[in-house]
Protein backbone atom coordinates (compact mmCIF):
# COMPACT_ATOMS: atom_id res chain seq x y z
CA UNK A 1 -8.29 31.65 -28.29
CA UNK A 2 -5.04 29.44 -27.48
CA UNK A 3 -2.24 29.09 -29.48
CA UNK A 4 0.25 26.40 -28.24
CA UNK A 5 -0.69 23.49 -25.10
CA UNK A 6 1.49 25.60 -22.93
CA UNK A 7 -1.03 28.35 -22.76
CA UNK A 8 -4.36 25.85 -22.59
CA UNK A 9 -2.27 24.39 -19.59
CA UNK A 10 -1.91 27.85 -18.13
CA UNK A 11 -5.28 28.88 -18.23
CA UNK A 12 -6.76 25.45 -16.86
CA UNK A 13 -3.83 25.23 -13.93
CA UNK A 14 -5.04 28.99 -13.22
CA UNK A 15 -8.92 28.52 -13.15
CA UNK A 16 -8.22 25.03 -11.05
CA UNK A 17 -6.29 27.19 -8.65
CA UNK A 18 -8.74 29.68 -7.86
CA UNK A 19 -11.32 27.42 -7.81
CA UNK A 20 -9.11 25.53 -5.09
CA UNK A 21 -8.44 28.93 -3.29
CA UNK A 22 -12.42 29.23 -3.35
CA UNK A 23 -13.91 26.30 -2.08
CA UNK A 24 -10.30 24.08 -0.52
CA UNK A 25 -12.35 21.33 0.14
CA UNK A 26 -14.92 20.75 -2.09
CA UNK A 27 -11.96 17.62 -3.61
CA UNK A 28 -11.45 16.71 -0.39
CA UNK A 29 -13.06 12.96 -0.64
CA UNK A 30 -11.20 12.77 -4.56
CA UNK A 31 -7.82 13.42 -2.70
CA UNK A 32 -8.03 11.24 0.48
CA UNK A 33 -9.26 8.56 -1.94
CA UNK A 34 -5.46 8.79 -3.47
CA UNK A 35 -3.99 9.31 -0.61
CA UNK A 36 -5.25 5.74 1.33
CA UNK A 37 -3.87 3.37 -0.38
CA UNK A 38 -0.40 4.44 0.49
CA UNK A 39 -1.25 4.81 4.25
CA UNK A 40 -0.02 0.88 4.98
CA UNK A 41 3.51 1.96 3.04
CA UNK A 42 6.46 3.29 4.51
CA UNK A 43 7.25 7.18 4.70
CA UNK A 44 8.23 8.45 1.83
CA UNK A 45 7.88 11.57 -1.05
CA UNK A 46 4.49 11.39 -2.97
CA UNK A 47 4.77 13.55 -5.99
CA UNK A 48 1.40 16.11 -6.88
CA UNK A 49 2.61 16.44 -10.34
CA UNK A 50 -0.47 17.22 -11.89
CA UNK A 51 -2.02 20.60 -9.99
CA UNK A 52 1.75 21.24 -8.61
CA UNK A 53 -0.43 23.05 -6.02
CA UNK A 54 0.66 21.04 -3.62
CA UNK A 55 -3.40 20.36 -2.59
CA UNK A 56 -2.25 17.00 -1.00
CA UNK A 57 -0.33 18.35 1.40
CA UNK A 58 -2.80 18.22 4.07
CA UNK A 59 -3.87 14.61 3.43
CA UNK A 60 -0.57 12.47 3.84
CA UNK A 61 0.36 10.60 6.56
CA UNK A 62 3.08 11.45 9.30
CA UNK A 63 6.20 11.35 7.55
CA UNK A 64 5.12 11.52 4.01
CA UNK A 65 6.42 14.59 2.41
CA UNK A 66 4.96 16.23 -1.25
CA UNK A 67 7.86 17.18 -3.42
């Protein structure tokens, strides 16, 4: 099986990505949902830490950037 976190983490950040590549909308509703509450804020950077897939990308606002 897995040795070390590193290599769970690898394996689940893997199968999330191809399941992203497979069906890119099918979180659609889940990421606009994080996405709104920001919309009355200023421009700014919103960090995708968690997928570092960048997947929210296509939901910010005009002059929000992912970094």
């Amino acid at each position: 099986m897995f040795d070390t976190y590193s290599e769970i983490f690898e394996k689940r950040a893997a199968d999330f990505h191809y399941a992203m590549r497979q069906c890119p909308g099918a979180r659609a509703v889940e990421f606009s949902a994080v996405i709104e509450p920001l919309r009355h804020l200023p421009a700014g950077l919103v960090c995708d830490m968690p997928s570092a897939g960048d997947y929210l990308a296509e939901y910010l606002c005009l002059g929000m950037t992912t970094g």
